[in-house]
C-alpha atoms as a PDB file:
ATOM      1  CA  UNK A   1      85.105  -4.667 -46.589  1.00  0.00           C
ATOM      2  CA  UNK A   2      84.740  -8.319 -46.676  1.00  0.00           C
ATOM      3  CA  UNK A   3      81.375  -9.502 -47.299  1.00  0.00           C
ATOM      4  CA  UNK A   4      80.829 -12.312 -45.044  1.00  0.00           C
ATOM      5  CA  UNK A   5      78.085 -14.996 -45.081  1.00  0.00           C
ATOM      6  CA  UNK A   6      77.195 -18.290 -42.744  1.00  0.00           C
ATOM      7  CA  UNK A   7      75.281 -21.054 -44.077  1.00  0.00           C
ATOM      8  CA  UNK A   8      74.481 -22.875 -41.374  1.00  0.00           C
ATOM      9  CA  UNK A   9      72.192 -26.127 -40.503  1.00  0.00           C
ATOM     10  CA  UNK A  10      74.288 -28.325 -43.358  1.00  0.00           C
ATOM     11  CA  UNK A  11      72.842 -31.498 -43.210  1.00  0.00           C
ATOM     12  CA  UNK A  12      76.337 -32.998 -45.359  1.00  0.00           C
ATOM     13  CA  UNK A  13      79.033 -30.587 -45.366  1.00  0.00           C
ATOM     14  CA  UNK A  14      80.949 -31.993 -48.029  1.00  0.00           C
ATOM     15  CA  UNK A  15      78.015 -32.531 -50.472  1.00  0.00           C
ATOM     16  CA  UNK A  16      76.940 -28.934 -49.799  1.00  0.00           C
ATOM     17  CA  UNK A  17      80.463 -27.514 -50.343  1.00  0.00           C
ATOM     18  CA  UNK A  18      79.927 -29.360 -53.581  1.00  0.00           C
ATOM     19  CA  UNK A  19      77.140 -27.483 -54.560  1.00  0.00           C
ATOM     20  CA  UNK A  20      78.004 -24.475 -53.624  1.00  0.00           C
ATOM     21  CA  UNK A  21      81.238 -24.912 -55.559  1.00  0.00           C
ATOM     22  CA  UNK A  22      79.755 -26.250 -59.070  1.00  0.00           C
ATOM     23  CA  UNK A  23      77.436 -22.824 -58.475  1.00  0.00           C
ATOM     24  CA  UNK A  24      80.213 -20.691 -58.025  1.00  0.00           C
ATOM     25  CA  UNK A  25      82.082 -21.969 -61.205  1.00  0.00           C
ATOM     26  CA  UNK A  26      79.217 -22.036 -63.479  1.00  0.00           C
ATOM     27  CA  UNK A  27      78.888 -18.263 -62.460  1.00  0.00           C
ATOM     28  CA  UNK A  28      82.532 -17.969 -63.193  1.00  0.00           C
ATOM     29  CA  UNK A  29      83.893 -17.227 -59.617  1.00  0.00           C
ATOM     30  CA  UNK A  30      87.550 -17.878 -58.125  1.00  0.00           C
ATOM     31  CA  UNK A  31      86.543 -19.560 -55.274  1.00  0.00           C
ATOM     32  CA  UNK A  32      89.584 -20.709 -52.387  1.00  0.00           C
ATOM     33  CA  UNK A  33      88.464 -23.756 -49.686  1.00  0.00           C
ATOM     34  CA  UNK A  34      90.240 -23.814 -47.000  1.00  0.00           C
ATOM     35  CA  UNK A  35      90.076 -26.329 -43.794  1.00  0.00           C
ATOM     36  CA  UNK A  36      92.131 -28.814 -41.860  1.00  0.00           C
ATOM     37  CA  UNK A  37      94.332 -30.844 -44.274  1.00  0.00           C
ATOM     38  CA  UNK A  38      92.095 -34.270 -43.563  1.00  0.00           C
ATOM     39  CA  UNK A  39      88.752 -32.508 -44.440  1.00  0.00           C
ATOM     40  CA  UNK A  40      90.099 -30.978 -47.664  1.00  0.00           C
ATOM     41  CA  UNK A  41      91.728 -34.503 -48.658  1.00  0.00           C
ATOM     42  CA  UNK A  42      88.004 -35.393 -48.326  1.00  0.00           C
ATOM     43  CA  UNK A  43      86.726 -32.670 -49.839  1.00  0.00           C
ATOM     44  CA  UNK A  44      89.114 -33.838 -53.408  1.00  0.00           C
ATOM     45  CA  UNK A  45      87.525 -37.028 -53.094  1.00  0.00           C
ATOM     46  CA  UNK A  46      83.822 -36.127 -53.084  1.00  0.00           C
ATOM     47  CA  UNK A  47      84.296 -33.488 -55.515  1.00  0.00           C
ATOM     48  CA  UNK A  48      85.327 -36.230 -58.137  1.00  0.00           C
ATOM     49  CA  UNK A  49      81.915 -38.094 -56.991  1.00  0.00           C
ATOM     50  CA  UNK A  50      79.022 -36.416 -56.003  1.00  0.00           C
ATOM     51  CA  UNK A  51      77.326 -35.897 -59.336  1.00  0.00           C
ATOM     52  CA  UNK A  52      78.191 -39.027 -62.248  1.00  0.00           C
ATOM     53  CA  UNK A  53      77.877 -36.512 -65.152  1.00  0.00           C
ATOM     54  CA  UNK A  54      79.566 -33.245 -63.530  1.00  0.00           C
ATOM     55  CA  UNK A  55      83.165 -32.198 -62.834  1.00  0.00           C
ATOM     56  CA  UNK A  56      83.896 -29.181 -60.524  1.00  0.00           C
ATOM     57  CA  UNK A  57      87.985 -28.321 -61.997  1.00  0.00           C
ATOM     58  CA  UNK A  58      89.937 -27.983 -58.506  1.00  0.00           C
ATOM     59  CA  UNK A  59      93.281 -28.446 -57.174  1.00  0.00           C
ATOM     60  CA  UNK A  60      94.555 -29.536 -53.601  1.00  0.00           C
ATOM     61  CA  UNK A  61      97.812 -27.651 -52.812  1.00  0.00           C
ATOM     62  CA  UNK A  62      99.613 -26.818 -49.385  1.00  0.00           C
ATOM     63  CA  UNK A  63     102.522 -26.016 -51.850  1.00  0.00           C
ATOM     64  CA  UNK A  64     102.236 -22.108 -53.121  1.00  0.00           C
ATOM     65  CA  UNK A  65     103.738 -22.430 -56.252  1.00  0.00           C
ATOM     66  CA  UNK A  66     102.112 -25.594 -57.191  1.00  0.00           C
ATOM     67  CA  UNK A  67      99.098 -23.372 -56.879  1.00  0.00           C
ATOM     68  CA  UNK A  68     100.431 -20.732 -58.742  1.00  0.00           C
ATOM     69  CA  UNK A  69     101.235 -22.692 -62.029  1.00  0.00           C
ATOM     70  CA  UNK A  70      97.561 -23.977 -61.755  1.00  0.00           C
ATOM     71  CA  UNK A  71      95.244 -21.371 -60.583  1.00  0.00           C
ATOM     72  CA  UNK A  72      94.927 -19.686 -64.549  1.00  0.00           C
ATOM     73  CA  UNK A  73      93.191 -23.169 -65.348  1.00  0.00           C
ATOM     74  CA  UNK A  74      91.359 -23.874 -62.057  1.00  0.00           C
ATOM     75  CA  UNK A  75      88.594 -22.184 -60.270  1.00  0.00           C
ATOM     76  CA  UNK A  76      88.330 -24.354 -57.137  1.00  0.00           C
ATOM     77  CA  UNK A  77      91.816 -24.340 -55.036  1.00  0.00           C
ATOM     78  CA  UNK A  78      91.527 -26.257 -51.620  1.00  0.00           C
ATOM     79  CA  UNK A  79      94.224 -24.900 -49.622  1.00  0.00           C
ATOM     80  CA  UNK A  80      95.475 -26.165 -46.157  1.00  0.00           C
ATOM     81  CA  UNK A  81      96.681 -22.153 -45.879  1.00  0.00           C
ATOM     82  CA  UNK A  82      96.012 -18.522 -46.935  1.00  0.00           C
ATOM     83  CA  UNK A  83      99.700 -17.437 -46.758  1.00  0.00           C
ATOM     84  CA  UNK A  84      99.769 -16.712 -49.851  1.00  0.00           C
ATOM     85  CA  UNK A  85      96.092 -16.886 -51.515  1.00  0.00           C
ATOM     86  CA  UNK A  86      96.386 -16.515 -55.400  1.00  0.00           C
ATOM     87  CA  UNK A  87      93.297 -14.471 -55.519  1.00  0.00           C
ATOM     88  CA  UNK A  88      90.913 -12.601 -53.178  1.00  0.00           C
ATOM     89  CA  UNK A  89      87.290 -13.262 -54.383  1.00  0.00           C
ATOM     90  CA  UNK A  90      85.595 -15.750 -52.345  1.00  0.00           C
ATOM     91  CA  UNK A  91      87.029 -17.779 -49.752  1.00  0.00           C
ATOM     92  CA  UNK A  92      85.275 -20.770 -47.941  1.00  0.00           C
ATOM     93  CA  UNK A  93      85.739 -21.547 -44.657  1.00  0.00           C
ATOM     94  CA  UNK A  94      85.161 -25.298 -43.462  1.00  0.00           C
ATOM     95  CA  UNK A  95      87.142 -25.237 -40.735  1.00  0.00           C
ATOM     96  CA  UNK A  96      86.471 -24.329 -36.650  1.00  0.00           C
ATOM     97  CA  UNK A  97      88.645 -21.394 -36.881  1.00  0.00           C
ATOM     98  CA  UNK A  98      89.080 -18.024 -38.548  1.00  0.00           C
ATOM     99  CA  UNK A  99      90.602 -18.318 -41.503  1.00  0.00           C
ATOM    100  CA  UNK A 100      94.241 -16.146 -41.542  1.00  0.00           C
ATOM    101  CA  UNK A 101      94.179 -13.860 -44.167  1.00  0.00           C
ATOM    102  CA  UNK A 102      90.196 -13.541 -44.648  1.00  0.00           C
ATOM    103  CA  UNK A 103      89.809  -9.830 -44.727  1.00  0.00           C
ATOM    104  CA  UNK A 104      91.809  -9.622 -47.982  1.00  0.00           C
ATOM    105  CA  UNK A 105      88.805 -11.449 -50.114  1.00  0.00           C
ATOM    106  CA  UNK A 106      85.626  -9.740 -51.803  1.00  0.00           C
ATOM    107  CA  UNK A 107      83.554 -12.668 -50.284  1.00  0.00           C
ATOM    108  CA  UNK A 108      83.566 -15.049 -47.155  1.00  0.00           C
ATOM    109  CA  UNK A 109      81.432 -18.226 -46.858  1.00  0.00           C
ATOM    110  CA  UNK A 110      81.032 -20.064 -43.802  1.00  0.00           C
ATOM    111  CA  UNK A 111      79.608 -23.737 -44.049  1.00  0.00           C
ATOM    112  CA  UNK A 112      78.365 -24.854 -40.668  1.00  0.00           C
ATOM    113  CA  UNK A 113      76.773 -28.371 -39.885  1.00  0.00           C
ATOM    114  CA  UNK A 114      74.211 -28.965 -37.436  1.00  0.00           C
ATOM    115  CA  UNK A 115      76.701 -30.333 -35.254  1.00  0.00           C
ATOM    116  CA  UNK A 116      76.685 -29.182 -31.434  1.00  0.00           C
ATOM    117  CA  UNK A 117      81.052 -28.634 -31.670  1.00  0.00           C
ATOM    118  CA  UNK A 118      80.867 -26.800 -35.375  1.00  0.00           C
ATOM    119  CA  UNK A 119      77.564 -24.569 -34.155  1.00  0.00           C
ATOM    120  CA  UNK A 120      79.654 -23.282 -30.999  1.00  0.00           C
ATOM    121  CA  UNK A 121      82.542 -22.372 -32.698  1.00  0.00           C
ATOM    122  CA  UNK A 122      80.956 -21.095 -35.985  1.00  0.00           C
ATOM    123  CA  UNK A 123      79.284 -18.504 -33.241  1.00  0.00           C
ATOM    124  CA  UNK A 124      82.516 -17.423 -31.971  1.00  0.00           C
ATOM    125  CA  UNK A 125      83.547 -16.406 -35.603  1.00  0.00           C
ATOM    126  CA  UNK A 126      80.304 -14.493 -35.804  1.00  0.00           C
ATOM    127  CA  UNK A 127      80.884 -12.631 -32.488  1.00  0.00           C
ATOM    128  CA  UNK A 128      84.600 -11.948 -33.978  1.00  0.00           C
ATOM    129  CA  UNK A 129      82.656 -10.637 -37.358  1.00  0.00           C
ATOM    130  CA  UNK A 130      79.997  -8.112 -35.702  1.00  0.00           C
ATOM    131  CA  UNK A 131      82.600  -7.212 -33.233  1.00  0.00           C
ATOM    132  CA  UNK A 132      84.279  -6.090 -35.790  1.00  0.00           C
ATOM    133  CA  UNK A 133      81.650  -4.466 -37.881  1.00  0.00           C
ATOM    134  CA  UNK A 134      81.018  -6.864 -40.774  1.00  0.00           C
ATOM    135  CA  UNK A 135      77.898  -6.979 -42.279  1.00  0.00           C
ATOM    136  CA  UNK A 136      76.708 -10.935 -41.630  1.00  0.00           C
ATOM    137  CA  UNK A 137      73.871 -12.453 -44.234  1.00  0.00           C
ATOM    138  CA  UNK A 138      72.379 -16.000 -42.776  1.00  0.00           C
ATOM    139  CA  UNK A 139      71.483 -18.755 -45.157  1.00  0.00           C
ATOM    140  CA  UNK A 140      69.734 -21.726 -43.596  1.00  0.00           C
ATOM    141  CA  UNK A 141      70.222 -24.742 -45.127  1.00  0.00           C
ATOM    142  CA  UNK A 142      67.376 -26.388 -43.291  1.00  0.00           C
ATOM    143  CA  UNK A 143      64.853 -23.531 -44.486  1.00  0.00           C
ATOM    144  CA  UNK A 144      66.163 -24.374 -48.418  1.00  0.00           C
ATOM    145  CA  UNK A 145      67.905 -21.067 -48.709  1.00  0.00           C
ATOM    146  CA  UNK A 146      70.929 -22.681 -49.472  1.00  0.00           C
ATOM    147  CA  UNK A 147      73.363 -23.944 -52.121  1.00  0.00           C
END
């Protein structure tokens, strides 16, 4: 069963994404983001920026095979869609939905700001998780237990 975890109170969702990203490759992980098209564009752009001397390999792809001629060299994928996901380790979530397709990855990570919209609908995928029996693990951001 998927292991699913929320890290919530995220003062800079992008920048924490970041983090959480350069962690997951220097630990070797697959990792797939996946959000609405604008936020991943902006997601590719602060990835090239928020450290000067570090460089998190991604890709942006809505395109399936584009993805799968690059996801032997990449760790990072940001994908508009799980249709087809290349891998099933870790996925994370940016977006205000459920992500199709999540109960096929090892690993779920859901980035929530403080935000009033992003709070009430990051609890309505949490009531869809427990209703469904996932086990839930809470990181707060605010509290330092995060990225």
């Amino acid at each position: 069963m998927t292991e699913v975890a929320f890290h919530f109170n995220v003062p800079d969702k992008l920048v924490y994404t970041c983090r959480l990203l350069r962690k997951a490759c220097r630990a070797r992980a697959r990792v797939v983001v996946t959000g609405d098209a604008a936020l991943l564009q902006e997601l590719d752009r602060v990835l090239w920026t928020f450290e000067p001397l570090e460089f998190v390999p991604h890709v942006r792809a809505a395109d399936a095979a584009r993805v799968a001629e690059r996801q032997r060299d990449t760790p990072v994928l940001l994908l508009d869609s799980l249709r087809e996901p290349p891998h099933q380790e870790v996925l994370v979530n940016l977006g205000p939905s459920l992500a199709n397709g999540f109960e096929s990855f090892r690993r779920l990570i859901e980035v929530v700001s403080a935000d009033t919209e992003d709070r009430h609908a990051a609890r309505a995928r949490w009531k869809h998780y427990e209703d469904r029996g996932y086990s839930i693990s809470r990181h707060d951001a605010a509290a330092g237990a995060g990225a």
